[in-house]
N, C-alpha and C. Protein backbone atom coordinates (compact mmCIF):
# COMPACT_ATOMS: atom_id res chain seq x y z
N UNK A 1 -12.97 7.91 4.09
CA UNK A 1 -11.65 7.40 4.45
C UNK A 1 -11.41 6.09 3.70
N UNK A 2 -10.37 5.92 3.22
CA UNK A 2 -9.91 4.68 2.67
C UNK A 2 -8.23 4.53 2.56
N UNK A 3 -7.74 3.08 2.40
CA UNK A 3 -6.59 3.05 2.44
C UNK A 3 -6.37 2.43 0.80
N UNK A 4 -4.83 2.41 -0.09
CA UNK A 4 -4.62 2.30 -0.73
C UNK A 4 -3.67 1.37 -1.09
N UNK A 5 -3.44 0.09 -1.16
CA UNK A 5 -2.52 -1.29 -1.70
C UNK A 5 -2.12 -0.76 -2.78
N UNK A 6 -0.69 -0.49 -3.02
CA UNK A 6 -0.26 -1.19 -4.63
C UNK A 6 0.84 -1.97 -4.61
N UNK A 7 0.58 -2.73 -5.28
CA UNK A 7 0.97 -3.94 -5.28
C UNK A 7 2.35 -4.28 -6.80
N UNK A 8 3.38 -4.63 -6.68
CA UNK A 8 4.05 -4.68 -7.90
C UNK A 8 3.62 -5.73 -8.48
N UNK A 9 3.04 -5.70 -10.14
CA UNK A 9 2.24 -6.71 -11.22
C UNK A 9 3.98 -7.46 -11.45
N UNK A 10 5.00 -6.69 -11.75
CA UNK A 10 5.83 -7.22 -12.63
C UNK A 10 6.98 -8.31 -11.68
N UNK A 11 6.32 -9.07 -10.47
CA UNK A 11 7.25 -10.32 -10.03
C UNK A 11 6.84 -11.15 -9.88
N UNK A 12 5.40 -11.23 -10.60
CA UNK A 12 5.06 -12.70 -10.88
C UNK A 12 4.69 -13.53 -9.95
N UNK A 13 4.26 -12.47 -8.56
CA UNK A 13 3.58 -13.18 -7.28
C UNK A 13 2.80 -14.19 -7.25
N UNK A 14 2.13 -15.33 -6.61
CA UNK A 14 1.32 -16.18 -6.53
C UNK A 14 0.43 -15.39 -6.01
N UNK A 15 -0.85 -15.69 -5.78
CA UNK A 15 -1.93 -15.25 -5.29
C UNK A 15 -1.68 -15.34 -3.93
N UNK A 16 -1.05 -16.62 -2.90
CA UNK A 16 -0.91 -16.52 -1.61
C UNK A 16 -0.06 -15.47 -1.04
N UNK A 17 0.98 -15.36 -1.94
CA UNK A 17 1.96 -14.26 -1.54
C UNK A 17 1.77 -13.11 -1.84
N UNK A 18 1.39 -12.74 -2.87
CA UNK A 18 0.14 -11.48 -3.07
C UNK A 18 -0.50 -10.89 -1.95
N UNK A 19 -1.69 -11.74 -1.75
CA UNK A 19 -2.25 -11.61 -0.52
C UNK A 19 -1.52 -11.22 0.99
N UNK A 20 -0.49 -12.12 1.14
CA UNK A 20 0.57 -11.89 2.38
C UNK A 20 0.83 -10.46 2.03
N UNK A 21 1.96 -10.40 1.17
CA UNK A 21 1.94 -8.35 0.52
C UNK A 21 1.30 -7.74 0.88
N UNK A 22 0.08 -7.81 0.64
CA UNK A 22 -0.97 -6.66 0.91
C UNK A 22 -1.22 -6.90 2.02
N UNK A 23 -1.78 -7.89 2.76
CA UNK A 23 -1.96 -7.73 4.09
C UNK A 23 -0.42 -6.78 4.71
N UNK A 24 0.24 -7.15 4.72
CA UNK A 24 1.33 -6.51 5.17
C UNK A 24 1.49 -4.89 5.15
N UNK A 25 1.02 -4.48 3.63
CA UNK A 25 1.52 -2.95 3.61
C UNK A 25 0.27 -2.37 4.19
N UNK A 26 -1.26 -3.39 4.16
CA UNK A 26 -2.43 -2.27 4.81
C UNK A 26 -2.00 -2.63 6.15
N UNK A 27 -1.49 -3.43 7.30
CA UNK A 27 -1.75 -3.47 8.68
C UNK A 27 -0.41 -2.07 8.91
N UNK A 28 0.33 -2.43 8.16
CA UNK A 28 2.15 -1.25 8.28
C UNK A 28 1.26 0.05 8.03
N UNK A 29 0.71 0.34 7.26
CA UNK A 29 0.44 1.79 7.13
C UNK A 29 -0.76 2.22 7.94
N UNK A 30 -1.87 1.20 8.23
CA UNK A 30 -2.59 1.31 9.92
C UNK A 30 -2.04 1.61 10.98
N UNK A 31 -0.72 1.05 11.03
CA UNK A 31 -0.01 1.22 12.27
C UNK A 31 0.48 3.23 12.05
N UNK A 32 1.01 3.17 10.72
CA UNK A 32 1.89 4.71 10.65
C UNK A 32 0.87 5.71 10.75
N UNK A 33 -0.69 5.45 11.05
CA UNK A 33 -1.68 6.23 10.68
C UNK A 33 -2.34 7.11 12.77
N UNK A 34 -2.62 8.23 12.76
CA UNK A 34 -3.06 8.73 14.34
C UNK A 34 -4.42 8.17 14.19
N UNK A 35 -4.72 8.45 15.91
CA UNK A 35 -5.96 7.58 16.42
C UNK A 35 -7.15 7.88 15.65
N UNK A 36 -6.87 9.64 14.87
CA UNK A 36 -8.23 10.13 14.45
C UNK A 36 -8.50 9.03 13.21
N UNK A 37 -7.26 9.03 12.43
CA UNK A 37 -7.82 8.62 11.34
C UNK A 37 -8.15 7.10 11.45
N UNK A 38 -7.29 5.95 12.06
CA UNK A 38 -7.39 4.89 12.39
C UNK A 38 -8.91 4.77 12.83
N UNK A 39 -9.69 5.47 13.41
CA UNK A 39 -11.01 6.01 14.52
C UNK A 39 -11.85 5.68 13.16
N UNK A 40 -11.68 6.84 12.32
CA UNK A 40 -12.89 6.97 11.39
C UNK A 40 -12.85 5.95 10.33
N UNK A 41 -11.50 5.59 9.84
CA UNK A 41 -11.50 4.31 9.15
C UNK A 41 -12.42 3.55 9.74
N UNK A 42 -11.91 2.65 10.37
CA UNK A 42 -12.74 1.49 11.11
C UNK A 42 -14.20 1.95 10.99
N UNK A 43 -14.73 3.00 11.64
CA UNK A 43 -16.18 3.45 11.88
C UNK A 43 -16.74 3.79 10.55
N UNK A 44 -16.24 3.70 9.43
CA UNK A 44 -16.41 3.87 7.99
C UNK A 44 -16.49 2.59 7.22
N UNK A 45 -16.19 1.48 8.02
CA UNK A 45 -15.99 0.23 6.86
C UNK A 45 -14.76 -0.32 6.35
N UNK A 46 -13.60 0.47 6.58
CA UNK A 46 -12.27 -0.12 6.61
C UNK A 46 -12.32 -0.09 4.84
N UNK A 47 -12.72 0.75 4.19
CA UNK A 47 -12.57 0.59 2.58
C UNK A 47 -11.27 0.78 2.15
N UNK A 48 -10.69 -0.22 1.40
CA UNK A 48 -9.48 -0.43 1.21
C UNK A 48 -9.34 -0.66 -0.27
N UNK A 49 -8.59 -0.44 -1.30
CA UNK A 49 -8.59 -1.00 -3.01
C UNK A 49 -6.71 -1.36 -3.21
N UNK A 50 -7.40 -2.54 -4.18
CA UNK A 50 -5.54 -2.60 -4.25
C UNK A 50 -5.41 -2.45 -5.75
N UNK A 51 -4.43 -1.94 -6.20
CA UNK A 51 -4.07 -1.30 -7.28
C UNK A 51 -2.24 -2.17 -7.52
N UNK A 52 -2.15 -1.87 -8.40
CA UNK A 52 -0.50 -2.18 -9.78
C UNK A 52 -0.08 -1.09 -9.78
N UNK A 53 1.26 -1.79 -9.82
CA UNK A 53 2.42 -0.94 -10.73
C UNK A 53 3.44 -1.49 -10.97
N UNK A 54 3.69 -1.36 -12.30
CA UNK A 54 4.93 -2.52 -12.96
C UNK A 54 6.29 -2.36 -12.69
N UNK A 55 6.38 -1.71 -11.77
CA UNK A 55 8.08 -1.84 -11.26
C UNK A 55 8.35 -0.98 -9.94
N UNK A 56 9.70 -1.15 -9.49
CA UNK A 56 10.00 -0.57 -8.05
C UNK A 56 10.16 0.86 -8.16
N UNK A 57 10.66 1.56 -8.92
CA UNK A 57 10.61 2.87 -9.14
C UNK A 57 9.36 3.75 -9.16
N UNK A 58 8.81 2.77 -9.88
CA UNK A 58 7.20 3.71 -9.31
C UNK A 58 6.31 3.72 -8.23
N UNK A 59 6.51 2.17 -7.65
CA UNK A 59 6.47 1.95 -6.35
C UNK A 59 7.01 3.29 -4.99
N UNK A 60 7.89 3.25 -5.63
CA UNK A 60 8.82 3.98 -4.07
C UNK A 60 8.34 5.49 -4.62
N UNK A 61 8.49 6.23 -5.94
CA UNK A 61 7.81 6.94 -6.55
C UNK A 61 6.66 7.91 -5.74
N UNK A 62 5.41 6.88 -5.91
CA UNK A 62 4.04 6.94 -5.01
C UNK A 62 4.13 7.42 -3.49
N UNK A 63 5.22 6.50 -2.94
CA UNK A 63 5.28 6.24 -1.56
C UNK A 63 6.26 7.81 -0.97
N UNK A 64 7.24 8.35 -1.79
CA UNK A 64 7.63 9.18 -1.97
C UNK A 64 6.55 10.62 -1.82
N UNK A 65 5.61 10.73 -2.67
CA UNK A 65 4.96 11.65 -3.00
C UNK A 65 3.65 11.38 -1.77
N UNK A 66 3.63 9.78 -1.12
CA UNK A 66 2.36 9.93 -0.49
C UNK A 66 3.01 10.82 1.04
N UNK A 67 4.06 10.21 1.26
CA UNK A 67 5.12 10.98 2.51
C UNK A 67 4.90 12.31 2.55
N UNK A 68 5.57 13.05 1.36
CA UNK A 68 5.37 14.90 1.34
C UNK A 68 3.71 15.25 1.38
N UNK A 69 2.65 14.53 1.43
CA UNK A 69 1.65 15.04 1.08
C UNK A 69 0.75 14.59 2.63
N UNK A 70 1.96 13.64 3.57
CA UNK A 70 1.47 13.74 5.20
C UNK A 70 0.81 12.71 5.30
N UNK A 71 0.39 11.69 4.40
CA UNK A 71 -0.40 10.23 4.67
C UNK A 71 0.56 9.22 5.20
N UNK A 72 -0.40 8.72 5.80
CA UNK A 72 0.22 7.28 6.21
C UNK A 72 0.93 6.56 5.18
N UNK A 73 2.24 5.70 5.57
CA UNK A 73 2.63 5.37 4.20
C UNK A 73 3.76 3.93 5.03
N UNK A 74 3.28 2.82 4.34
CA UNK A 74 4.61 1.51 4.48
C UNK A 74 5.09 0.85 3.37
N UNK A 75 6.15 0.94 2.88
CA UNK A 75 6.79 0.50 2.21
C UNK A 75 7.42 -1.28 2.69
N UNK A 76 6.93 -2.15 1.87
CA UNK A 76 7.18 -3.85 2.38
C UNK A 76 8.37 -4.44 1.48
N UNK A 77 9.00 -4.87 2.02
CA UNK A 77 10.24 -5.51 1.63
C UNK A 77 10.43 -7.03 1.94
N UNK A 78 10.08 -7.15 1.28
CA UNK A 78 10.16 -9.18 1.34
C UNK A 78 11.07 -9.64 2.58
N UNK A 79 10.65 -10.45 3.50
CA UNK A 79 11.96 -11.53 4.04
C UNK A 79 12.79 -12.55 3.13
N UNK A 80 12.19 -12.88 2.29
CA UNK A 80 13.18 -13.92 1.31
C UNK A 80 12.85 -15.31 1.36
N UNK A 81 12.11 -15.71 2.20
CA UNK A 81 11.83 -17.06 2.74
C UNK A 81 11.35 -18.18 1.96
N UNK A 82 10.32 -17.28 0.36
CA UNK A 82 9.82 -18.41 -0.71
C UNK A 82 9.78 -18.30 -1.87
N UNK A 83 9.44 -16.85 -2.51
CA UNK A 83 9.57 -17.06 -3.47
C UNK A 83 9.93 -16.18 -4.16
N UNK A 84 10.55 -14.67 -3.68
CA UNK A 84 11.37 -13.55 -3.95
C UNK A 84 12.74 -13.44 -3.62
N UNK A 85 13.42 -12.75 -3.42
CA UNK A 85 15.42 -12.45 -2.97
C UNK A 85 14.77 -11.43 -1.35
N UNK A 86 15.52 -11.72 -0.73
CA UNK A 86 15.19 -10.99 0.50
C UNK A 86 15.84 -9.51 0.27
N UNK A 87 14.22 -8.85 0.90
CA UNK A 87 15.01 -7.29 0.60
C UNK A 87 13.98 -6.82 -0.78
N UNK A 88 13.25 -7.66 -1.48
CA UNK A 88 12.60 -7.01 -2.65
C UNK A 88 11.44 -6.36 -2.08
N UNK A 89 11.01 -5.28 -2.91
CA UNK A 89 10.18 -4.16 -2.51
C UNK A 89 9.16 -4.76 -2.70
N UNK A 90 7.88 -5.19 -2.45
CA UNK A 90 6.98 -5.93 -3.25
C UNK A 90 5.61 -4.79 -3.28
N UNK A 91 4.93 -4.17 -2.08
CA UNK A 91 3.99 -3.61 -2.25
C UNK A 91 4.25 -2.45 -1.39
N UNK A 92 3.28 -1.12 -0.84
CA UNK A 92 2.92 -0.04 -0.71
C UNK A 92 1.79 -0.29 -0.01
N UNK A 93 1.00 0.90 1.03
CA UNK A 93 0.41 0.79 1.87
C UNK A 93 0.12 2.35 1.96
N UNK A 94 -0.91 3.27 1.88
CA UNK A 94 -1.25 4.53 1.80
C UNK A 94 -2.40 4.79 2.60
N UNK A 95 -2.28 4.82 3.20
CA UNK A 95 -3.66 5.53 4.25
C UNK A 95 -4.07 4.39 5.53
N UNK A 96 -4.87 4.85 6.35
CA UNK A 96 -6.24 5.67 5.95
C UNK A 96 -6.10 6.66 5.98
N UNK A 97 -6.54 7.38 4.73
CA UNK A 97 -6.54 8.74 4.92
C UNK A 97 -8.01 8.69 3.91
N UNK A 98 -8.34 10.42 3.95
CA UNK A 98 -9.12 11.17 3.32
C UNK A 98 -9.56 10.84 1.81
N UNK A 99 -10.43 10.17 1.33
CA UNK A 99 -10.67 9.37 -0.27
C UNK A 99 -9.62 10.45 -1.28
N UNK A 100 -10.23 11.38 -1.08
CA UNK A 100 -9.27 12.59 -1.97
C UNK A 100 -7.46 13.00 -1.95
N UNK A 101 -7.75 12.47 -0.37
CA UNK A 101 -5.56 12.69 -0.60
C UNK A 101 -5.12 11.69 -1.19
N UNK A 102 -5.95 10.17 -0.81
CA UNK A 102 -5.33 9.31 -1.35
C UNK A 102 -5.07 9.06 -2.61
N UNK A 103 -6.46 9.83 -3.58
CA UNK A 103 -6.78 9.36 -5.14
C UNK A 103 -5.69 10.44 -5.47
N UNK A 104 -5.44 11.65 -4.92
CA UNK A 104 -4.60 12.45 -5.75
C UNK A 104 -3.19 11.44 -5.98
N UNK A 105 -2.88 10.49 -5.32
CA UNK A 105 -1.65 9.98 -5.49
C UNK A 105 -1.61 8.92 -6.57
N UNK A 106 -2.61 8.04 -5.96
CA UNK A 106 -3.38 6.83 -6.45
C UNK A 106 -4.26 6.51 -7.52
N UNK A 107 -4.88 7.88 -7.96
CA UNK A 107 -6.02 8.13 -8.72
C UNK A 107 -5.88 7.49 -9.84
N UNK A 108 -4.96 7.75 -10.38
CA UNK A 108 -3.83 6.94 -12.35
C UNK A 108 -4.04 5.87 -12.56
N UNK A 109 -3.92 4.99 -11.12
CA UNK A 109 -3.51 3.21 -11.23
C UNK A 109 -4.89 2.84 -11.41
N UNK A 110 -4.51 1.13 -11.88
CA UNK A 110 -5.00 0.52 -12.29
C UNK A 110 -5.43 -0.76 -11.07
N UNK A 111 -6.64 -1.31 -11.09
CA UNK A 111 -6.83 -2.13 -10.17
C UNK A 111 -5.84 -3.49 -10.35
N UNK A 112 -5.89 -4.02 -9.41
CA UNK A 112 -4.80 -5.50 -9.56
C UNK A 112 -5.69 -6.51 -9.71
């Protein structure tokens, strides 16, 4: 079991806000995830990888294809508060699910 971050490379995030991002899309897609899988995550180590992608289209893209394929899935949209426009897509959130459903989506990208 593992969950999947991607994160958009192309807005020039700070590392703190980065970090905020991702925390955000792994706790959102924990939440969209049933007890089984939430269960075995945790009892597995909580393995998580965060990965890029250089724009919103491929972003929503992923998140698109992780939906039809039944995984957990959160899509994060900035509040606006520091250093983006409120409303920008910033990262993605895919599992926990199964190492293999996830890589079929995920498998391409590149680490961040």
């Amino acid at each position: 079991m593992k969950q999947a971050i991607v994160a958009r490379a192309d807005l020039g995030m700070g590392p703190g806000k980065l970090a905020a991002q991702v925390a955000h899309a792994a706790l959102n897609a924990y939440e969209d995830a049933d007890d089984d899988a939430r269960s075995a995550w945790r009892a597995g180590g909580q393995t998580k990888v965060v990965l890029k992608v250089d724009d919103e289209p491929t972003l929503l893209s992923l998140a698109e294809d992780a939906r039809r394929a039944g995984l957990p899935v959160a899509v994060v949209r900035d509040a606006g508060r520091t250093q983006l426009d409120p409303g920008t897509v910033t990262a993605l959130g895919i599992g926990p699910a199964e190492d293999e459903a996830v890589d079929r989506i995920t498998g391409d990208l590149s680490l961040f």
